[in-house]
N, C-alpha and C. Protein backbone atom coordinates (compact mmCIF):
# COMPACT_ATOMS: atom_id res chain seq x y z
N UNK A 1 203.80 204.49 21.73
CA UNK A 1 205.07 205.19 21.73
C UNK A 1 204.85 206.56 22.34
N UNK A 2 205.43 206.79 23.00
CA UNK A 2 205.45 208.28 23.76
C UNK A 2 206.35 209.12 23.35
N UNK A 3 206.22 210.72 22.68
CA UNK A 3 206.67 211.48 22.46
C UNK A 3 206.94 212.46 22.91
N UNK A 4 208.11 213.22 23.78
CA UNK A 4 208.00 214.06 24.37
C UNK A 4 209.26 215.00 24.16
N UNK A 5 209.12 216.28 23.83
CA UNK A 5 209.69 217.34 23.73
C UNK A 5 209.95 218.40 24.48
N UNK A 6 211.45 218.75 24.74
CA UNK A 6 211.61 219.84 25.62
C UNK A 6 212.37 220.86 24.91
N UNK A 7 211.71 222.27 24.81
CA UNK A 7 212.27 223.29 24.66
C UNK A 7 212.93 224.18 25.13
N UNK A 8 214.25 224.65 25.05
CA UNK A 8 215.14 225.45 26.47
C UNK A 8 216.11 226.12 25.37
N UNK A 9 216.13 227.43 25.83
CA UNK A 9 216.75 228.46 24.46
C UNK A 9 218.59 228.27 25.23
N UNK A 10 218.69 227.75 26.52
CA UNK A 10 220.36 227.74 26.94
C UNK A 10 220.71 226.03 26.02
N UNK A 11 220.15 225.46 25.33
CA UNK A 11 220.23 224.16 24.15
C UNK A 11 221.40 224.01 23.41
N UNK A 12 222.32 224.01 23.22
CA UNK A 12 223.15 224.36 22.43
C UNK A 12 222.89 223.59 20.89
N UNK A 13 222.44 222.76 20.88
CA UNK A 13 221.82 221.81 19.56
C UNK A 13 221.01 221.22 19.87
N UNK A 14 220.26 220.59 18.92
CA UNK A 14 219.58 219.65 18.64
C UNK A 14 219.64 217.95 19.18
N UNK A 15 219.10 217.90 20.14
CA UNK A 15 219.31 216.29 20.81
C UNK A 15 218.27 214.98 20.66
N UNK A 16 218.52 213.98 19.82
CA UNK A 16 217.42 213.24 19.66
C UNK A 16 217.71 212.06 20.63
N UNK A 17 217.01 211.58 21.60
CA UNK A 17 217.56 210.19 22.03
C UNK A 17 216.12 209.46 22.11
N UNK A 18 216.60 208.36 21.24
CA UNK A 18 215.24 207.44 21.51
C UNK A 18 215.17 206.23 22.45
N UNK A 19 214.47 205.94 23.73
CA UNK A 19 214.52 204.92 24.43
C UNK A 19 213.95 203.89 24.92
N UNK A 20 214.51 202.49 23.65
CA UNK A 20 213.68 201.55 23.34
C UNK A 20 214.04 200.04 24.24
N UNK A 21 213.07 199.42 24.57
CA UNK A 21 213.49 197.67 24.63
C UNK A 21 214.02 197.12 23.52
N UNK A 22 213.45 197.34 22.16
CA UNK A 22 214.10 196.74 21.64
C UNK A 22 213.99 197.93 20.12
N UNK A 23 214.69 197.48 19.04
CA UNK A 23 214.64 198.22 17.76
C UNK A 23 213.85 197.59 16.83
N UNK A 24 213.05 197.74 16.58
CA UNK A 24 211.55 197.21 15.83
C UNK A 24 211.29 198.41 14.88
N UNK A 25 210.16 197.94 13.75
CA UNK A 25 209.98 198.26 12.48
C UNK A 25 209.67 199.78 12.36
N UNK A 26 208.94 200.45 13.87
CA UNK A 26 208.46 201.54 13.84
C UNK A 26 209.35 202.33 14.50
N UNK A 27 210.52 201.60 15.57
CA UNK A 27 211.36 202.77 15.83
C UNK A 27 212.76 202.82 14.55
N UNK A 28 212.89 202.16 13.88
CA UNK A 28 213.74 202.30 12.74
C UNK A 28 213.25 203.23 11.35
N UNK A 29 211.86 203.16 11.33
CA UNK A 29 210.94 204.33 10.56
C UNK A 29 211.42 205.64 11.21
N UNK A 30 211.88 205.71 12.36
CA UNK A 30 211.46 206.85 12.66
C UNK A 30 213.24 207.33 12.83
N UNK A 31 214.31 206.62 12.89
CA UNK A 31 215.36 206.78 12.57
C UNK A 31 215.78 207.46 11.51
N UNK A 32 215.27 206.55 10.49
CA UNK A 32 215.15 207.07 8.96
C UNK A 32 214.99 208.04 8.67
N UNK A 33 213.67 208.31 9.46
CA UNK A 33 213.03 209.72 8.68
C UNK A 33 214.15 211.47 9.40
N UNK A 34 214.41 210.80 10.58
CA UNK A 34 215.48 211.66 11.30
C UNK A 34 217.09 211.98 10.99
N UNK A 35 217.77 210.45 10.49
CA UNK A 35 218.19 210.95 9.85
C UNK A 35 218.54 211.11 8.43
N UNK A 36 217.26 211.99 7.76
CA UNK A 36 216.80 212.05 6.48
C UNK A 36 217.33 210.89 5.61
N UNK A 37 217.21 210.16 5.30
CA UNK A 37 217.65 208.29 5.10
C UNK A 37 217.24 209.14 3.59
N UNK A 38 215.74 210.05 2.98
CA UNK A 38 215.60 209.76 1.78
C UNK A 38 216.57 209.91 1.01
N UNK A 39 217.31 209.34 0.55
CA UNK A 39 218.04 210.28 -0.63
C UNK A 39 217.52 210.44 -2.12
N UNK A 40 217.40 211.60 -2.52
CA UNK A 40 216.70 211.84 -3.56
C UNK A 40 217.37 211.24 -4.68
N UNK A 41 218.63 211.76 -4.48
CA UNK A 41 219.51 211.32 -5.94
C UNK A 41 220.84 210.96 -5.61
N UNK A 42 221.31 210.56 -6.42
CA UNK A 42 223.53 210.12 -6.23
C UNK A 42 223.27 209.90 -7.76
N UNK A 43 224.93 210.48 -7.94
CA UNK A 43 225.43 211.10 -9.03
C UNK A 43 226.76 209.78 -9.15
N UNK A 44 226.32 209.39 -10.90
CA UNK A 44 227.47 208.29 -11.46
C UNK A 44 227.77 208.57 -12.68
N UNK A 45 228.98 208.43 -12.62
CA UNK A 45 230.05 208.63 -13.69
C UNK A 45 229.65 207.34 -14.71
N UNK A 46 229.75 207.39 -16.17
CA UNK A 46 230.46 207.20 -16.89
C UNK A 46 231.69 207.49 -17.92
N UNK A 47 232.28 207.08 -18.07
CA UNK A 47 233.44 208.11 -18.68
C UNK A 47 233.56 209.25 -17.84
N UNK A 48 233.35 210.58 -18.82
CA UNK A 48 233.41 211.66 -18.39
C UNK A 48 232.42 212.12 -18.22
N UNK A 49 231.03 211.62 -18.95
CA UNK A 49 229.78 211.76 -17.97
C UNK A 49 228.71 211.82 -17.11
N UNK A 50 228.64 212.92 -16.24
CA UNK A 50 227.64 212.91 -15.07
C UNK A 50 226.65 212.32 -15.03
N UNK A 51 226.02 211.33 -14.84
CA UNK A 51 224.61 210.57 -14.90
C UNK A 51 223.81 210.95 -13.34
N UNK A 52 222.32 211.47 -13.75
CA UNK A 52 221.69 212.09 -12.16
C UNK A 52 221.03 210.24 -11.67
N UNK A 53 221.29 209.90 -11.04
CA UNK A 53 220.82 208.72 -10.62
C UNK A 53 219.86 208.68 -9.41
N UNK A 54 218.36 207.86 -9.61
CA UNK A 54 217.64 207.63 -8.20
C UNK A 54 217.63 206.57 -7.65
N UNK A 55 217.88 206.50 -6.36
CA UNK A 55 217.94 205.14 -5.62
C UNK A 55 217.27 204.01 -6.22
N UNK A 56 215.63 204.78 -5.30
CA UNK A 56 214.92 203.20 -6.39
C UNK A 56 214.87 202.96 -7.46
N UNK A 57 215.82 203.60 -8.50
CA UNK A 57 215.97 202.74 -9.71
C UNK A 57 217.51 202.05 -9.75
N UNK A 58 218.09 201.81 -8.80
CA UNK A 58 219.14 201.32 -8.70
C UNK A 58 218.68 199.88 -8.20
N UNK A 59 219.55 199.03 -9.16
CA UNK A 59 218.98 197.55 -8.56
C UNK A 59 219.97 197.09 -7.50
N UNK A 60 221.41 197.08 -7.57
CA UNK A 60 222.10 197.41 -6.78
C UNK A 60 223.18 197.58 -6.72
N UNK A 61 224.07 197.36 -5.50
CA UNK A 61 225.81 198.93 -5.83
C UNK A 61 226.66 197.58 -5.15
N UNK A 62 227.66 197.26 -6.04
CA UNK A 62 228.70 196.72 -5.13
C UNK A 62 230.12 197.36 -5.92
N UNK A 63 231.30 196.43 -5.20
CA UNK A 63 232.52 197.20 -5.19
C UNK A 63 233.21 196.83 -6.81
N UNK A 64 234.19 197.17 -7.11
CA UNK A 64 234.94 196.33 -8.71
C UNK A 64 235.78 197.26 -8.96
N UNK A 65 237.46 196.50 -8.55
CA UNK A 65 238.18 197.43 -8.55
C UNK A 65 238.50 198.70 -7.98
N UNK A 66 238.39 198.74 -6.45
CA UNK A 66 238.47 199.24 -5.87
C UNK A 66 237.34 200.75 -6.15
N UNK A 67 236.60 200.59 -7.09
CA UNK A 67 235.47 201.80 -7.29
C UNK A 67 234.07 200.83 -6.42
N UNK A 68 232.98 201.95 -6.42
CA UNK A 68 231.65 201.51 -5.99
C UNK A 68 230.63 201.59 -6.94
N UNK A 69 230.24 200.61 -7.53
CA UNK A 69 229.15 200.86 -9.02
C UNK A 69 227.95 200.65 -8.46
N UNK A 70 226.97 201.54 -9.30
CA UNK A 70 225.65 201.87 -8.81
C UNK A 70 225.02 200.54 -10.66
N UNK A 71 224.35 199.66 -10.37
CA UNK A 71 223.93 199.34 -11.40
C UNK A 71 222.33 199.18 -11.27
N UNK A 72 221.69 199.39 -12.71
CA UNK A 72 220.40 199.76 -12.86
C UNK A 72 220.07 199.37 -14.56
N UNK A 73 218.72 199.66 -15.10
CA UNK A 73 218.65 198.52 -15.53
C UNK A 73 219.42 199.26 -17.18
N UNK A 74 219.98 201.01 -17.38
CA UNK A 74 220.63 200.96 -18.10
C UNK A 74 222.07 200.70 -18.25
N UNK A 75 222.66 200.30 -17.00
CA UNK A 75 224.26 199.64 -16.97
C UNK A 75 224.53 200.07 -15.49
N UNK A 76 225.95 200.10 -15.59
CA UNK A 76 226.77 200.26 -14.58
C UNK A 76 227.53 202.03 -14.59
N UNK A 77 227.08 202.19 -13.04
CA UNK A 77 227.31 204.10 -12.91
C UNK A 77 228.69 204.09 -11.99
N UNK A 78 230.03 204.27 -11.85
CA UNK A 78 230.83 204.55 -11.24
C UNK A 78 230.13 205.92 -10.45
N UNK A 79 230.35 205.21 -8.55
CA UNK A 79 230.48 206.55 -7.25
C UNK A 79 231.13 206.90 -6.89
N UNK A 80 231.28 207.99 -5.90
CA UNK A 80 231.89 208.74 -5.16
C UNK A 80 231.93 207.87 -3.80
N UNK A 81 230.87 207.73 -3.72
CA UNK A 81 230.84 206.71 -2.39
C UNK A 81 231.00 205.58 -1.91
N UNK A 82 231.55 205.47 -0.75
CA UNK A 82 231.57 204.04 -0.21
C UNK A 82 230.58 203.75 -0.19
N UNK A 83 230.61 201.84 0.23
CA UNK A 83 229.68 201.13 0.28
C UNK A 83 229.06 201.73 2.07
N UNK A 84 229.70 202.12 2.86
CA UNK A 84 229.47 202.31 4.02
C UNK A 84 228.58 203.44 4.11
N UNK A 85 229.00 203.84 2.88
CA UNK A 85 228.59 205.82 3.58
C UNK A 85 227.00 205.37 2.29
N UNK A 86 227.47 204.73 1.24
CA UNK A 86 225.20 204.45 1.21
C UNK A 86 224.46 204.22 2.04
N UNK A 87 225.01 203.08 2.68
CA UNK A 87 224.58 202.14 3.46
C UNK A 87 223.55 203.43 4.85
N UNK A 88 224.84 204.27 5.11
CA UNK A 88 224.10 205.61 5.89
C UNK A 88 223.00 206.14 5.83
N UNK A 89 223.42 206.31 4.12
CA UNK A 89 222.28 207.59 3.55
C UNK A 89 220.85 206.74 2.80
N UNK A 90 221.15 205.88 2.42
CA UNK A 90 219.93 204.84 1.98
C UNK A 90 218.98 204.60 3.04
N UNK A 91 217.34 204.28 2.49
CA UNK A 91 216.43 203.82 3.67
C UNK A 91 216.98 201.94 4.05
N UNK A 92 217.06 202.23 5.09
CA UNK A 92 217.23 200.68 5.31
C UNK A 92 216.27 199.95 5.23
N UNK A 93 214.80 200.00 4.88
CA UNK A 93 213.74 199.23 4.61
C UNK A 93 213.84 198.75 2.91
N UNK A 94 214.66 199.47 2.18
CA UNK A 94 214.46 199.51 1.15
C UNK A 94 216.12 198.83 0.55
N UNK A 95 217.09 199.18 0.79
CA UNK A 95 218.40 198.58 0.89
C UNK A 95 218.88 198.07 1.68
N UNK A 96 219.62 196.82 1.37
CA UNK A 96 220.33 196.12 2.26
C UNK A 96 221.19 195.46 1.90
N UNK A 97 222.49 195.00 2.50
CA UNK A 97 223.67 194.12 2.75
C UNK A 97 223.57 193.32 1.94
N UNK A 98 224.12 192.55 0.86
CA UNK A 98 223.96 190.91 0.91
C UNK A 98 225.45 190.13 1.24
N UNK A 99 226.57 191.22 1.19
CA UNK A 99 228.03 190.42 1.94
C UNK A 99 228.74 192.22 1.68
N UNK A 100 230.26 192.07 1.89
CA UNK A 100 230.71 193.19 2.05
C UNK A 100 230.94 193.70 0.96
N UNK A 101 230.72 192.72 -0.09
CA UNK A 101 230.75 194.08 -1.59
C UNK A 101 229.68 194.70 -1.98
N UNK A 102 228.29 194.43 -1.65
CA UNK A 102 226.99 194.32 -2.39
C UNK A 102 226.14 195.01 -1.86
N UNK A 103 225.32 195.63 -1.79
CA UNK A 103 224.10 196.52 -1.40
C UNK A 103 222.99 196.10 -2.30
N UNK A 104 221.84 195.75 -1.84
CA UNK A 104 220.94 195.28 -2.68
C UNK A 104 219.43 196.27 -3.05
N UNK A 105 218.97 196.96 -3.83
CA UNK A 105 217.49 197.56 -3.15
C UNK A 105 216.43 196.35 -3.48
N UNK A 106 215.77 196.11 -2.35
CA UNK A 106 214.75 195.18 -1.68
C UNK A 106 213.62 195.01 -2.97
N UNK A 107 213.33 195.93 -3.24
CA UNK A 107 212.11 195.75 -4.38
C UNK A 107 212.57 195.74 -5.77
N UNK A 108 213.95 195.15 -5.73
CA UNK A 108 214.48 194.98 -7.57
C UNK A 108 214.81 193.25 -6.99
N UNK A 109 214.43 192.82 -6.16
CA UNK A 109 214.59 191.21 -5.74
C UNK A 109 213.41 190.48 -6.56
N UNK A 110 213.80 189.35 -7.30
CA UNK A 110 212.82 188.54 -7.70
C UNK A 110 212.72 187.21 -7.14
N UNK A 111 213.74 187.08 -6.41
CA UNK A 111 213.81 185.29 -6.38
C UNK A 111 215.20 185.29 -5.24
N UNK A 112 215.19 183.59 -4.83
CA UNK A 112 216.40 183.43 -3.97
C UNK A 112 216.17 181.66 -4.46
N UNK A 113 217.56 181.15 -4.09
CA UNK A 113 217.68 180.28 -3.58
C UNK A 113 218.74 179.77 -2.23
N UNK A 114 218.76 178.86 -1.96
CA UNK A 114 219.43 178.35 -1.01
C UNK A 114 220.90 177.77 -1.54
N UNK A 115 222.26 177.90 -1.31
CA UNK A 115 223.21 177.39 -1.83
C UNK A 115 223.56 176.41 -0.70
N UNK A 116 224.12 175.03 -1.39
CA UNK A 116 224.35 174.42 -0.56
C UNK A 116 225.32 174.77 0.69
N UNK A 117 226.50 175.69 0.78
CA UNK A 117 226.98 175.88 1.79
C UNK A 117 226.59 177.14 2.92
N UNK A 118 225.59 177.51 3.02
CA UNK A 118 224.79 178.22 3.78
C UNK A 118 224.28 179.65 3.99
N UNK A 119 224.74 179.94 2.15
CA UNK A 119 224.67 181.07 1.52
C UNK A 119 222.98 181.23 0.86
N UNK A 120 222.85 182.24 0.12
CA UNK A 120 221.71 182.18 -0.71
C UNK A 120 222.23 183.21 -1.86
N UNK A 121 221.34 182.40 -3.18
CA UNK A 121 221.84 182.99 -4.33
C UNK A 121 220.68 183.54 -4.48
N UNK A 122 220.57 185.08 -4.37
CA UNK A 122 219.77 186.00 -5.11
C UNK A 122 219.32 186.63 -6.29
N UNK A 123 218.52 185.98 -7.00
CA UNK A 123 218.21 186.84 -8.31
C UNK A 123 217.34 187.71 -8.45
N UNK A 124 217.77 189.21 -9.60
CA UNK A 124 217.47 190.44 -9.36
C UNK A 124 215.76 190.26 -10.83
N UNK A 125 215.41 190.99 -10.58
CA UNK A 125 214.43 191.46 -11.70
C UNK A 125 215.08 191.38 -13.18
N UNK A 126 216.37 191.66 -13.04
CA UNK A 126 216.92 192.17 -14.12
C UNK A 126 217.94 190.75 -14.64
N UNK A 127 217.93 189.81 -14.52
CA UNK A 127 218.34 188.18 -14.11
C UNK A 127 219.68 188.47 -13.92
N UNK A 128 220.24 189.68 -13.43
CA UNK A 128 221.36 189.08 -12.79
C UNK A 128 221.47 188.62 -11.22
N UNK A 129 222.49 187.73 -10.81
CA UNK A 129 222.76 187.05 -9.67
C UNK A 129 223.52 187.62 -8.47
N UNK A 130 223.52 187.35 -7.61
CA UNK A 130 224.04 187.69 -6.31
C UNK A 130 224.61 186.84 -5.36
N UNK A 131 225.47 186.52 -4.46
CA UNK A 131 224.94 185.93 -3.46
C UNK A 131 225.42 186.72 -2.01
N UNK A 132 224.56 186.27 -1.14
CA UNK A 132 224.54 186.84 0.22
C UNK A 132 225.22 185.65 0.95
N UNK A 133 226.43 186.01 1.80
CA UNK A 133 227.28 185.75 2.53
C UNK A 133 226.77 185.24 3.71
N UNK A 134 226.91 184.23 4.48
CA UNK A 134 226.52 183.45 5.46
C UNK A 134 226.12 184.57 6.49
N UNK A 135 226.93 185.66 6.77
CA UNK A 135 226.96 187.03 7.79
C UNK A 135 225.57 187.55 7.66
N UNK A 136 225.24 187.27 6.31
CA UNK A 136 223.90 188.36 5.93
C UNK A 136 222.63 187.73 5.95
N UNK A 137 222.97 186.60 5.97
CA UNK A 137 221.69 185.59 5.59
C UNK A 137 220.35 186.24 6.39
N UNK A 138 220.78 185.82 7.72
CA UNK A 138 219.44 186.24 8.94
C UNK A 138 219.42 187.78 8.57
N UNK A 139 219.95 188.85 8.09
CA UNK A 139 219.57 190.08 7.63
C UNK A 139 218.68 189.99 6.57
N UNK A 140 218.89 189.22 5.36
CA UNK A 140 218.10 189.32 4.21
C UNK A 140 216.77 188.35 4.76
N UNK A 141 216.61 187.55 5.31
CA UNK A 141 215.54 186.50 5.89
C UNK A 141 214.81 187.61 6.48
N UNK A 142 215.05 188.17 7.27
CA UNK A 142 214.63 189.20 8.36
C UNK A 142 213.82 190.50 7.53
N UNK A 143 214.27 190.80 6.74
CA UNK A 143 213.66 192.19 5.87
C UNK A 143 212.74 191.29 4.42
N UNK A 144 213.01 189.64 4.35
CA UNK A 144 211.71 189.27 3.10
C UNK A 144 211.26 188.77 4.20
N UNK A 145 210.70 189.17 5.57
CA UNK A 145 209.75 188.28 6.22
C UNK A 145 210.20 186.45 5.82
N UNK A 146 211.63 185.99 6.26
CA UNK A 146 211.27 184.46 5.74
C UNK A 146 211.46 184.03 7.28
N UNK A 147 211.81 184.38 8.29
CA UNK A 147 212.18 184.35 9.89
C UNK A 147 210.84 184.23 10.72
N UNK A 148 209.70 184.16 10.32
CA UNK A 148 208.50 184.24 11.18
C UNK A 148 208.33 182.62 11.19
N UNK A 149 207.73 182.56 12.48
CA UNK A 149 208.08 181.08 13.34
C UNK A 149 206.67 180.40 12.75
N UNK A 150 206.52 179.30 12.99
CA UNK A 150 205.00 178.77 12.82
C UNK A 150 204.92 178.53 14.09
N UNK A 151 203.06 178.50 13.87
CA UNK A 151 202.85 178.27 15.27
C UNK A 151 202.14 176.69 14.77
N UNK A 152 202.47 176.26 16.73
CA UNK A 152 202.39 174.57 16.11
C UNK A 152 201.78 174.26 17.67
């Protein structure tokens, strides 16, 4: 990978452009880290109180009732945020899609199966269930390594 930087004080901002064949594991690392993907914390309501919440202890966030719940393994945290705007601020190595209500984090996954109509039912550490939407499938295959070809 070649890195190259130009400095010029007439700049008006900050310009990142990265220029790839393709988007692979190390130029998406480096997305991340640019645009600061860590998020340290997000903040969930219960009732009336503030709960400080950390990603990786979030198993995962989908929609209910038009709110976005962050759940983990002491309950369910009402957000501020869309599912879109996590989806932003989250590392994408670590969260992902499983249909348009659901956000999953990758290392609270214990298990999958295959549903007969071309879905997969995901189970969490915590035995609750999921399933990922035909749209997502080759996304979730793709990030547990299940997409690597044999060689024959």
């Amino acid at each position: 990978m070649k890195v190259l930087l130009d400095i010029d004080r007439d700049y008006k901002e900050t310009k990142v452009i990265i220029e790839t064949p393709t988007l692979d594991a190390s130029v998406q690392e480096v997305l991340d880290f640019i645009k600061g993907r860590d998020t340290e914390f997000l903040v969930g309501k219960v009732d009336e109180m503030q709960h400080i919440l950390k990603p990786q202890d979030i198993h995962f966030f989908h929609t209910e009732n038009d709110s976005v719940l962050a759940v983990n393994a002491n309950g369910s945290y009402k957000l501020k945020e869309k599912l879109y705007e996590l989806e932003d601020i989250l590392p994408s190595n670590k969260f992902i899609r499983l249909s348009k209500s659901v956000i999953a984090n990758l290392h609270e996954l214990s298990r999958f199966e295959a549903s007969f109509n071309g879905t997969l039912c995901v189970y969490f550490k915590s035995g609750v269930k999921e399933y990922v939407s035909r749209t997502y499938v080759s996304a979730i295959k793709d990030a547990l390594k299940m997409n690597r070809r044999k060689n024959g």
